[in-house]
N, C-alpha and C. Protein backbone atom coordinates (compact mmCIF):
# COMPACT_ATOMS: atom_id res chain seq x y z
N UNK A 1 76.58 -62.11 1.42
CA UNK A 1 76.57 -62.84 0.18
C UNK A 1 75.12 -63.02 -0.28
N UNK A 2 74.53 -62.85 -1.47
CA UNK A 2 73.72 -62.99 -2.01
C UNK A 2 73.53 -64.52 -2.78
N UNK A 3 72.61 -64.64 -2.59
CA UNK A 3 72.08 -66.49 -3.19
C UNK A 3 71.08 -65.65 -4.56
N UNK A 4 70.91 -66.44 -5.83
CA UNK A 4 70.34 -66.78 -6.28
C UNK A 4 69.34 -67.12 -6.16
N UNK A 5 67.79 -66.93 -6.07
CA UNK A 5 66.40 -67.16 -5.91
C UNK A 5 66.73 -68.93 -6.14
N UNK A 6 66.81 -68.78 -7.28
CA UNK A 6 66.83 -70.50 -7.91
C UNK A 6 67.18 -71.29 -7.46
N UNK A 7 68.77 -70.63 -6.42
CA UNK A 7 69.54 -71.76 -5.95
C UNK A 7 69.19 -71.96 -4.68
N UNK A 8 68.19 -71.07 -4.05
CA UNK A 8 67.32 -71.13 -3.12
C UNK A 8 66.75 -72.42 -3.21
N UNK A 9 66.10 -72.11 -4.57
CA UNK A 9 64.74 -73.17 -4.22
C UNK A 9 65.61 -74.32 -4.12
N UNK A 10 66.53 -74.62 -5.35
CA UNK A 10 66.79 -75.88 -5.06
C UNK A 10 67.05 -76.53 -4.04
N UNK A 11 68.05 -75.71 -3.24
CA UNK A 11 68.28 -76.27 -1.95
C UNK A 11 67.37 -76.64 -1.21
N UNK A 12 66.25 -75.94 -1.22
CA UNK A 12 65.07 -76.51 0.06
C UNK A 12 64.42 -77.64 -0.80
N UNK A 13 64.49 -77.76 -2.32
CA UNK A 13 63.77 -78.65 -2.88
C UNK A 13 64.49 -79.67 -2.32
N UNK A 14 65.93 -80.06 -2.79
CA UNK A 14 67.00 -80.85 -2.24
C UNK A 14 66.85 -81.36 -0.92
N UNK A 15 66.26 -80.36 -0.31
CA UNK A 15 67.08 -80.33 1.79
C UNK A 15 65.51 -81.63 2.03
N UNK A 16 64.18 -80.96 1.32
CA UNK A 16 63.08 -81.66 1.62
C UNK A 16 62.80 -83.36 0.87
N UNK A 17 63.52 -83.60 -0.39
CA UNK A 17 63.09 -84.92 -0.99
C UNK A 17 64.70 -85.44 -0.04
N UNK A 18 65.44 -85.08 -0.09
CA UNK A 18 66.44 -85.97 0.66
C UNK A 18 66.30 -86.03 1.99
N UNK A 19 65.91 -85.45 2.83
CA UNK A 19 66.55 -85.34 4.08
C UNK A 19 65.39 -85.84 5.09
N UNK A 20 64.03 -85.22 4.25
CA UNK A 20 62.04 -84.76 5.00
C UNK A 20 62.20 -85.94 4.66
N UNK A 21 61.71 -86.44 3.25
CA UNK A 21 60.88 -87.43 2.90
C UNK A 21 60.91 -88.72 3.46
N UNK A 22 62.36 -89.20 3.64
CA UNK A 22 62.58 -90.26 3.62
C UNK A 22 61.85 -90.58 5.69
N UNK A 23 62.10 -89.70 6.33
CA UNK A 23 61.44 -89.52 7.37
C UNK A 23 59.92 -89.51 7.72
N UNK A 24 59.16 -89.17 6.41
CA UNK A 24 58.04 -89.20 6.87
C UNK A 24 57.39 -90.60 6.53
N UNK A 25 56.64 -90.12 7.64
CA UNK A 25 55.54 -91.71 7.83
C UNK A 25 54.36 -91.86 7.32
N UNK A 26 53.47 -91.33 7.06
CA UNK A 26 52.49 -91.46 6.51
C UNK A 26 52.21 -91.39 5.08
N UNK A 27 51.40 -91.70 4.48
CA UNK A 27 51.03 -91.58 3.28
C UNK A 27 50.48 -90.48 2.38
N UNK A 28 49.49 -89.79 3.72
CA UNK A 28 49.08 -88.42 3.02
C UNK A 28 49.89 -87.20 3.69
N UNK A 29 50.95 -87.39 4.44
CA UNK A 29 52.32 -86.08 4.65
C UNK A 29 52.78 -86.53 3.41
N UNK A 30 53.23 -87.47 3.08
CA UNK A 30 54.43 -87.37 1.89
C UNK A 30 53.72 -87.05 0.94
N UNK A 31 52.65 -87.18 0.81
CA UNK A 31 51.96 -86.61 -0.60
C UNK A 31 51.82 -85.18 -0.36
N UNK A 32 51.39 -84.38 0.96
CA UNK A 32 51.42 -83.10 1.27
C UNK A 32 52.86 -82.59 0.59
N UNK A 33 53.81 -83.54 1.61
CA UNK A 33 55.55 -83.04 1.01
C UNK A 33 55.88 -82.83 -0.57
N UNK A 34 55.36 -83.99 -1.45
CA UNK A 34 55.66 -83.70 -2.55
C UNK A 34 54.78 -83.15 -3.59
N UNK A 35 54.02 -82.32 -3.03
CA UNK A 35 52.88 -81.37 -3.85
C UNK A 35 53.66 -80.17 -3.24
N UNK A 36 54.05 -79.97 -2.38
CA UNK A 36 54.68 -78.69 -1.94
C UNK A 36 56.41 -78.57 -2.89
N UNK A 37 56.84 -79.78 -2.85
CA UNK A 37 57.77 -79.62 -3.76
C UNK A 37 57.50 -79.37 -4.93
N UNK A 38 56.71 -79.74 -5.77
CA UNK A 38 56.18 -79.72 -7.03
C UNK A 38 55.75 -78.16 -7.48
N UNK A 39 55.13 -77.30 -6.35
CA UNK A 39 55.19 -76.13 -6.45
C UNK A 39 55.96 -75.36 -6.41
N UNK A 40 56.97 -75.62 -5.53
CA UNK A 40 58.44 -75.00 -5.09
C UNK A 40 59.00 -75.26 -6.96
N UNK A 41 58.98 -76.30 -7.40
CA UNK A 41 60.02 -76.56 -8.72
C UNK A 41 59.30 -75.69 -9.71
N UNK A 42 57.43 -75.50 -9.65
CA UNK A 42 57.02 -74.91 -10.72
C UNK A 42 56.99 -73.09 -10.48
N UNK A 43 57.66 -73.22 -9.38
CA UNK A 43 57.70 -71.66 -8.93
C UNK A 43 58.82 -71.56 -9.87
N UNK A 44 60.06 -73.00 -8.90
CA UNK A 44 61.33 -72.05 -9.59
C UNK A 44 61.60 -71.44 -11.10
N UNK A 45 60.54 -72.40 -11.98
CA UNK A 45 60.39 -71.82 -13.33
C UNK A 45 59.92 -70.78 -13.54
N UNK A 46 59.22 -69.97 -12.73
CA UNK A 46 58.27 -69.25 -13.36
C UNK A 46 59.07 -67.59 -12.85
N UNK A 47 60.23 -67.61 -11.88
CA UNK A 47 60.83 -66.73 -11.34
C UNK A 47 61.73 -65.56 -12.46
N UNK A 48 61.49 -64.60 -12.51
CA UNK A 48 62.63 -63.91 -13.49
C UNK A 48 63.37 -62.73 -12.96
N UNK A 49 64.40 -62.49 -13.15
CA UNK A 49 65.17 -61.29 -12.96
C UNK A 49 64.63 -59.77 -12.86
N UNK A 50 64.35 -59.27 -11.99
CA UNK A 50 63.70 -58.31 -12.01
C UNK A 50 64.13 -56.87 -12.04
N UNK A 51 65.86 -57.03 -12.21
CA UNK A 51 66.81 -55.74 -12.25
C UNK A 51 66.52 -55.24 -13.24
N UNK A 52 65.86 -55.34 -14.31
CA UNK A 52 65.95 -54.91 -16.03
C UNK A 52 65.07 -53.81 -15.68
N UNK A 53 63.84 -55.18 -15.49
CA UNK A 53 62.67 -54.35 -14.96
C UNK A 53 62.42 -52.50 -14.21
N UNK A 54 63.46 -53.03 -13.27
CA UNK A 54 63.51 -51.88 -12.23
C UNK A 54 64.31 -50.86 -12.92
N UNK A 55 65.70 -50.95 -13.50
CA UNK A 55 65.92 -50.20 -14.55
C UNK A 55 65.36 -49.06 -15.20
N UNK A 56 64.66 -50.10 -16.02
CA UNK A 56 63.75 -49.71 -17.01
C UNK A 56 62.98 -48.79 -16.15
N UNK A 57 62.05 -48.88 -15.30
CA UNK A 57 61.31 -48.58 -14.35
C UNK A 57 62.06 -46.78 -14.12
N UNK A 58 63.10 -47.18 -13.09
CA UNK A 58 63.85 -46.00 -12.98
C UNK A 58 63.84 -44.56 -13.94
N UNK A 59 64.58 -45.34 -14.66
CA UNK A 59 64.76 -44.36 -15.76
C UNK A 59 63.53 -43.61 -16.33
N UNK A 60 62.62 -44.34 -16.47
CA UNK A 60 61.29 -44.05 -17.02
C UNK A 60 60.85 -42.76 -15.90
N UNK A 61 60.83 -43.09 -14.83
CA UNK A 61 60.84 -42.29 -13.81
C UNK A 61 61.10 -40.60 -14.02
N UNK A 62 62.76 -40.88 -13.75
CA UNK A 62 63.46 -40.11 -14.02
C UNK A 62 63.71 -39.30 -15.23
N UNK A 63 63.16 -39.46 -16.11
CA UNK A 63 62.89 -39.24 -17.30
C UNK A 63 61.71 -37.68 -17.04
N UNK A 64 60.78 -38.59 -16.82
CA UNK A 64 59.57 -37.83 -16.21
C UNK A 64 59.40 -36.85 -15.86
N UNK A 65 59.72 -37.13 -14.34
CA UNK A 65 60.73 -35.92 -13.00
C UNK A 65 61.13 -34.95 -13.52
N UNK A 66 62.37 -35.27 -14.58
CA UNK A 66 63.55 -34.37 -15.07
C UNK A 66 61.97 -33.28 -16.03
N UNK A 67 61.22 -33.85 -16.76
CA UNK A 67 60.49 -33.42 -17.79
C UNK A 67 59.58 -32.32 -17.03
N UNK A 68 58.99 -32.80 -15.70
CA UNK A 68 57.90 -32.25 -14.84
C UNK A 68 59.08 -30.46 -14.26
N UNK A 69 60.05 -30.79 -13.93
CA UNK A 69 60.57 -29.78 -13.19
C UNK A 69 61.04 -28.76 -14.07
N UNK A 70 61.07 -29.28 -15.53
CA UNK A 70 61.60 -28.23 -16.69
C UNK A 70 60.21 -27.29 -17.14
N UNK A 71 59.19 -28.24 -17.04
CA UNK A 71 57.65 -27.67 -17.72
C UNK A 71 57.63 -26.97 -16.44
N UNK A 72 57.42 -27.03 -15.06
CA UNK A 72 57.08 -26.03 -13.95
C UNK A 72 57.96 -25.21 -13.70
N UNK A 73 59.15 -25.13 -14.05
CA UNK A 73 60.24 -24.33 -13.71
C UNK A 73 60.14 -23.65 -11.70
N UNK A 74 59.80 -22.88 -11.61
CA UNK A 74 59.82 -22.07 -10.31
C UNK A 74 58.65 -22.80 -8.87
N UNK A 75 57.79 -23.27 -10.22
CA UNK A 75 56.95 -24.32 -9.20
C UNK A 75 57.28 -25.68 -8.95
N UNK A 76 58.79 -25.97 -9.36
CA UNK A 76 59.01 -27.45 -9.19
C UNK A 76 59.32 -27.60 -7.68
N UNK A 77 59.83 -26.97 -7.06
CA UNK A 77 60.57 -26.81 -5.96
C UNK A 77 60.01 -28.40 -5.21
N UNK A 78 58.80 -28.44 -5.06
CA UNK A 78 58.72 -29.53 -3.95
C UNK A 78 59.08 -30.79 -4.74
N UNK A 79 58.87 -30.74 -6.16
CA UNK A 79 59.33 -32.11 -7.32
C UNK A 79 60.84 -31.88 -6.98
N UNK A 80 61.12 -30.67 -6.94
CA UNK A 80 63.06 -31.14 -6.91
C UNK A 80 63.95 -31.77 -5.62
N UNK A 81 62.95 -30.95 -4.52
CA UNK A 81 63.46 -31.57 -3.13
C UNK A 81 62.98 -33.14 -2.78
N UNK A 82 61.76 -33.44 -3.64
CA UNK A 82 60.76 -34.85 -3.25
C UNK A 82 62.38 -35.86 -4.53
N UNK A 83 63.02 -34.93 -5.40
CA UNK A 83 63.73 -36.35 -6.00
C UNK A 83 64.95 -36.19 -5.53
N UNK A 84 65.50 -34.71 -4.60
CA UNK A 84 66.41 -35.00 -3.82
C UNK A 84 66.72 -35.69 -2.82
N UNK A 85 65.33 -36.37 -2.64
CA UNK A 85 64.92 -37.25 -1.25
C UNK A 85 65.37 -38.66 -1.51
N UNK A 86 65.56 -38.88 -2.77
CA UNK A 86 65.38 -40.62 -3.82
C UNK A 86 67.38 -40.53 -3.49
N UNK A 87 67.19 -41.73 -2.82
CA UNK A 87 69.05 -42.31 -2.24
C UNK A 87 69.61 -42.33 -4.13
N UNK A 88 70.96 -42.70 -3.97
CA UNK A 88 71.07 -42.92 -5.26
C UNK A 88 71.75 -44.48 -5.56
N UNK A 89 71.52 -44.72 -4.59
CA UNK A 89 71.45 -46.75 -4.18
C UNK A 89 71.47 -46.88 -2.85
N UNK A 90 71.07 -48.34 -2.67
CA UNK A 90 70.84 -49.17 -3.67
C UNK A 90 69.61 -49.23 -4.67
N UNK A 91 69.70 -49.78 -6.14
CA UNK A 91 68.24 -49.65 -7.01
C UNK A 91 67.26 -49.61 -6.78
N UNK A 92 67.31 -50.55 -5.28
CA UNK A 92 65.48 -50.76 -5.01
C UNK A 92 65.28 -49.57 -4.34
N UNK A 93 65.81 -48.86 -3.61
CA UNK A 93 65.63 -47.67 -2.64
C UNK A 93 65.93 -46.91 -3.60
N UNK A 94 66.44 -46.59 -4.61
CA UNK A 94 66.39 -45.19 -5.26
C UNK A 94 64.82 -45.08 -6.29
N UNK A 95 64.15 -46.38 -6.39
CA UNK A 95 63.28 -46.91 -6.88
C UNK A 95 61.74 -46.30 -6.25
N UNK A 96 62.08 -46.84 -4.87
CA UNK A 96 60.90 -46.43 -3.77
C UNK A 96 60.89 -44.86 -3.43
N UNK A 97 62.01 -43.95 -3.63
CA UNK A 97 62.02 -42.55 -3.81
C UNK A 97 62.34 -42.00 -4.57
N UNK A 98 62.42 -42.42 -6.01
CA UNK A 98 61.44 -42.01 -6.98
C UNK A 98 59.96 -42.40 -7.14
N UNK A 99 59.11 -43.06 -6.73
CA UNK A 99 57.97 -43.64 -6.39
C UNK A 99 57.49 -42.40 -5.59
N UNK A 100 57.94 -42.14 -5.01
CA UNK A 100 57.43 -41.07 -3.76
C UNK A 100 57.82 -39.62 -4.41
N UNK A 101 58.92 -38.98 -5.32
CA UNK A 101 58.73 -38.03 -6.15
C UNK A 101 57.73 -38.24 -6.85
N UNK A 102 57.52 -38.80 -7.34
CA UNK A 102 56.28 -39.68 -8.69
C UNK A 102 54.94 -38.77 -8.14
N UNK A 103 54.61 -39.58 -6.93
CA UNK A 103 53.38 -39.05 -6.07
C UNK A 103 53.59 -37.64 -5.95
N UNK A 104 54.30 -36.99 -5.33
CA UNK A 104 54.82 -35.95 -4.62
C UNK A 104 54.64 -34.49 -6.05
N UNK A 105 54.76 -35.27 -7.17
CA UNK A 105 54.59 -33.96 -8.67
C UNK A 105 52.97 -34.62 -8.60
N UNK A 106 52.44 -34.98 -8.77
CA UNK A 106 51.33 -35.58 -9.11
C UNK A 106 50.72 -34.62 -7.93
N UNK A 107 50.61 -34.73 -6.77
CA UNK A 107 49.87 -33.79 -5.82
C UNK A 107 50.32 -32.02 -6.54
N UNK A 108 51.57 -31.76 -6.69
CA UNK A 108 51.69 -30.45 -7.13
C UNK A 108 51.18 -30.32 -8.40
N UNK A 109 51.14 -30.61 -9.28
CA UNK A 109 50.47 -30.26 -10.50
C UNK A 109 49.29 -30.64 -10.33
N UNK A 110 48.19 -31.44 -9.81
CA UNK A 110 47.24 -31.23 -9.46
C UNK A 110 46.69 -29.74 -8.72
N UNK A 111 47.47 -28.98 -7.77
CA UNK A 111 47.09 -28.31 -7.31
C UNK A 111 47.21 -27.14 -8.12
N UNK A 112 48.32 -27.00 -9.07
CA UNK A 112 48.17 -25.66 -10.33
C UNK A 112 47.08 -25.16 -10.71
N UNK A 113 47.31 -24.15 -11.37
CA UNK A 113 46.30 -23.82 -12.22
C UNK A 113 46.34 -24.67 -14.02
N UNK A 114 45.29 -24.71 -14.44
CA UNK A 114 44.91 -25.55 -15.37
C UNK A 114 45.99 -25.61 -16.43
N UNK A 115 46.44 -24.02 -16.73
CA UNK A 115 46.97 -24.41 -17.89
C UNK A 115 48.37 -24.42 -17.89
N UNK A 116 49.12 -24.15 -16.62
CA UNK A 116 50.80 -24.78 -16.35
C UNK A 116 50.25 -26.08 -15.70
N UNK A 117 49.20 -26.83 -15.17
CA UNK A 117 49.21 -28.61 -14.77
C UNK A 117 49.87 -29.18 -16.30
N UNK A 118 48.86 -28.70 -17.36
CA UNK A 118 48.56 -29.18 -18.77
C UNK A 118 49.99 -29.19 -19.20
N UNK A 119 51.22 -28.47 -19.05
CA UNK A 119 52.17 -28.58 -19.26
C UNK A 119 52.67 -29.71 -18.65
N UNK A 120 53.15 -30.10 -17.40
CA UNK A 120 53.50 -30.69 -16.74
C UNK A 120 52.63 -32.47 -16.59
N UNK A 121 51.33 -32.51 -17.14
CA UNK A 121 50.55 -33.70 -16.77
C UNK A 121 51.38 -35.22 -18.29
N UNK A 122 51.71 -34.44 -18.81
CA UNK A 122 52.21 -35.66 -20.06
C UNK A 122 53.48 -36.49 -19.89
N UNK A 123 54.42 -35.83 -19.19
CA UNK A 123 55.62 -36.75 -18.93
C UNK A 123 54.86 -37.62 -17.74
N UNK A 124 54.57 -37.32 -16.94
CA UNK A 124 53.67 -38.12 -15.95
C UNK A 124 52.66 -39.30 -16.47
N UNK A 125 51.99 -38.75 -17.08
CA UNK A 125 50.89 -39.92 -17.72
C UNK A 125 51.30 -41.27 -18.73
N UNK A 126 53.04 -40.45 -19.30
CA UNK A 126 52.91 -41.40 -20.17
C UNK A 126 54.37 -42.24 -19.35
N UNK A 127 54.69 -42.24 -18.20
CA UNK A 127 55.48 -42.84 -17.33
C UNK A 127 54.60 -43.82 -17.04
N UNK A 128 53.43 -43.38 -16.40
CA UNK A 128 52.26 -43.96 -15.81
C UNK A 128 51.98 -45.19 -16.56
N UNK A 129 51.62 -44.63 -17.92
CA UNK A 129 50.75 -45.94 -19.09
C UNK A 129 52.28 -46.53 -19.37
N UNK A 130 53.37 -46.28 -19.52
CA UNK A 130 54.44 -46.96 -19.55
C UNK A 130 54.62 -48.40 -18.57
N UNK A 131 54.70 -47.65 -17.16
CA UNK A 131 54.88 -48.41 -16.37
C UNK A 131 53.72 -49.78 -16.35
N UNK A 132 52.42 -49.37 -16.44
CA UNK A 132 51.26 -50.25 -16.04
C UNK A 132 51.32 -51.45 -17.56
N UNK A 133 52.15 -51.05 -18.61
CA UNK A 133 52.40 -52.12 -19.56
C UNK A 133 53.55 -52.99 -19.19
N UNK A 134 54.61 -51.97 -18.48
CA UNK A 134 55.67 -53.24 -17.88
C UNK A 134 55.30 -54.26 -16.76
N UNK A 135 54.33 -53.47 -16.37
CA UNK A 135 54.03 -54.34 -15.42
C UNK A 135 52.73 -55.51 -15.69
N UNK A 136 52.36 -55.21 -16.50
CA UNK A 136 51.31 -56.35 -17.21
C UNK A 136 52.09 -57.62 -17.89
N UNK A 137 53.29 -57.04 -18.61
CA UNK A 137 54.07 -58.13 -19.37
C UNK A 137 54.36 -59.11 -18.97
N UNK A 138 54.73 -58.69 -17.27
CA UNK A 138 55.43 -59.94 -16.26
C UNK A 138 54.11 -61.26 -15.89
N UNK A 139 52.92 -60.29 -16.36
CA UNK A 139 52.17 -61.09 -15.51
C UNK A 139 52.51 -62.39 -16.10
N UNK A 140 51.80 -63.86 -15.39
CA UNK A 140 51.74 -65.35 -15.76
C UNK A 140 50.58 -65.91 -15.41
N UNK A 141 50.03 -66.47 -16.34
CA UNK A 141 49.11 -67.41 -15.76
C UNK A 141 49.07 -68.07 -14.48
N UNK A 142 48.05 -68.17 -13.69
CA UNK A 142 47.64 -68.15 -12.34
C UNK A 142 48.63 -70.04 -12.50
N UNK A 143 49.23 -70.11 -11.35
CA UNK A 143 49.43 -71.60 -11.40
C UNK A 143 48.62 -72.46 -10.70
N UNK A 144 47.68 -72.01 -10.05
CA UNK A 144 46.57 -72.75 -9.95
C UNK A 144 45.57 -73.44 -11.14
N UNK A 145 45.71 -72.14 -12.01
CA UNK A 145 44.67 -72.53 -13.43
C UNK A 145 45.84 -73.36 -14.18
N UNK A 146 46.53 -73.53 -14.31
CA UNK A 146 47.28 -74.43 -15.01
C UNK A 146 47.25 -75.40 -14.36
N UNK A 147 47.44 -75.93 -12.75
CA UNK A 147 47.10 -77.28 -12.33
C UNK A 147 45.70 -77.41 -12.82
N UNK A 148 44.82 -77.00 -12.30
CA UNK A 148 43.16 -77.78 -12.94
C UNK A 148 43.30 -78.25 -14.22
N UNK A 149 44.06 -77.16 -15.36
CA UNK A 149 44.46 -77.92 -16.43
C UNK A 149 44.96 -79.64 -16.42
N UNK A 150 45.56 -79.92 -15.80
CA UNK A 150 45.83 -81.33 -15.52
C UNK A 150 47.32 -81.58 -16.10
């Protein structure tokens, strides 16, 4: 059975102000305790779904791949066996081998000659600048710099 990240936290948020707190003795543990909760709650906000992501991700991938092995035709061979290698679930593992086809055309068209790479280098690059914008979007402000904020 799979839990919910969220319903994670709550529970340990829950398990620690009900169950910890009332147990602890000192003045500066319970303040330790409830700064650790306070992070735990500003985590749980800050958490998002990351299946879209990976999706998205995928496909983009695969997109690519499919693009790289049509432009090399006879020289794809190690791109076709490197994405015959990619499971076809679960997402995250078909994810991590396409990741490893990814690499795997990137070493072969590097090693071409200049002007079949030049064919083959654009579905790649623009997977590449694709990906490094999805992955910027997620970013969040440091939650450290938002505590100093006050």
């Amino acid at each position: 059975m799979l839990v919910p990240l969220e319903t994670l936290i709550d529970g340990v948020v829950r398990a620690l102000t009900e169950a910890v707190a009332p147990d602890v003795g000192t003045r500066y543990a319970r303040g330790q305790l409830f700064a650790a909760v306070d992070v735990l709650r500003n985590l749980r906000d800050r958490i998002e779904e990351k299946a879209a992501l990976q999706r998205l991700e995928t496909e983009s991938a695969e997109a690519a791949l499919g693009a790289v092995i049509a432009a090399l035709g006879d020289e794809a061979r190690a791109v076709v066996a490197a994405l015959a290698e990619a499971p076809a679930e679960p997402p995250a593992a078909r994810l991590v081998g396409l990741r490893a086809a990814l690499v795997r055309a990137l070493a072969v068209v590097d090693a071409l000659p200049p002007a079949l790479a030049a064919r083959a280098r654009p579905p790649l690059a623009e997977h590449l600048a694709m990906q490094a914008l999805r992955d910027v979007t997620v970013l969040k402000p440091s939650l450290l710099a938002e505590i100093s904020r006050g």
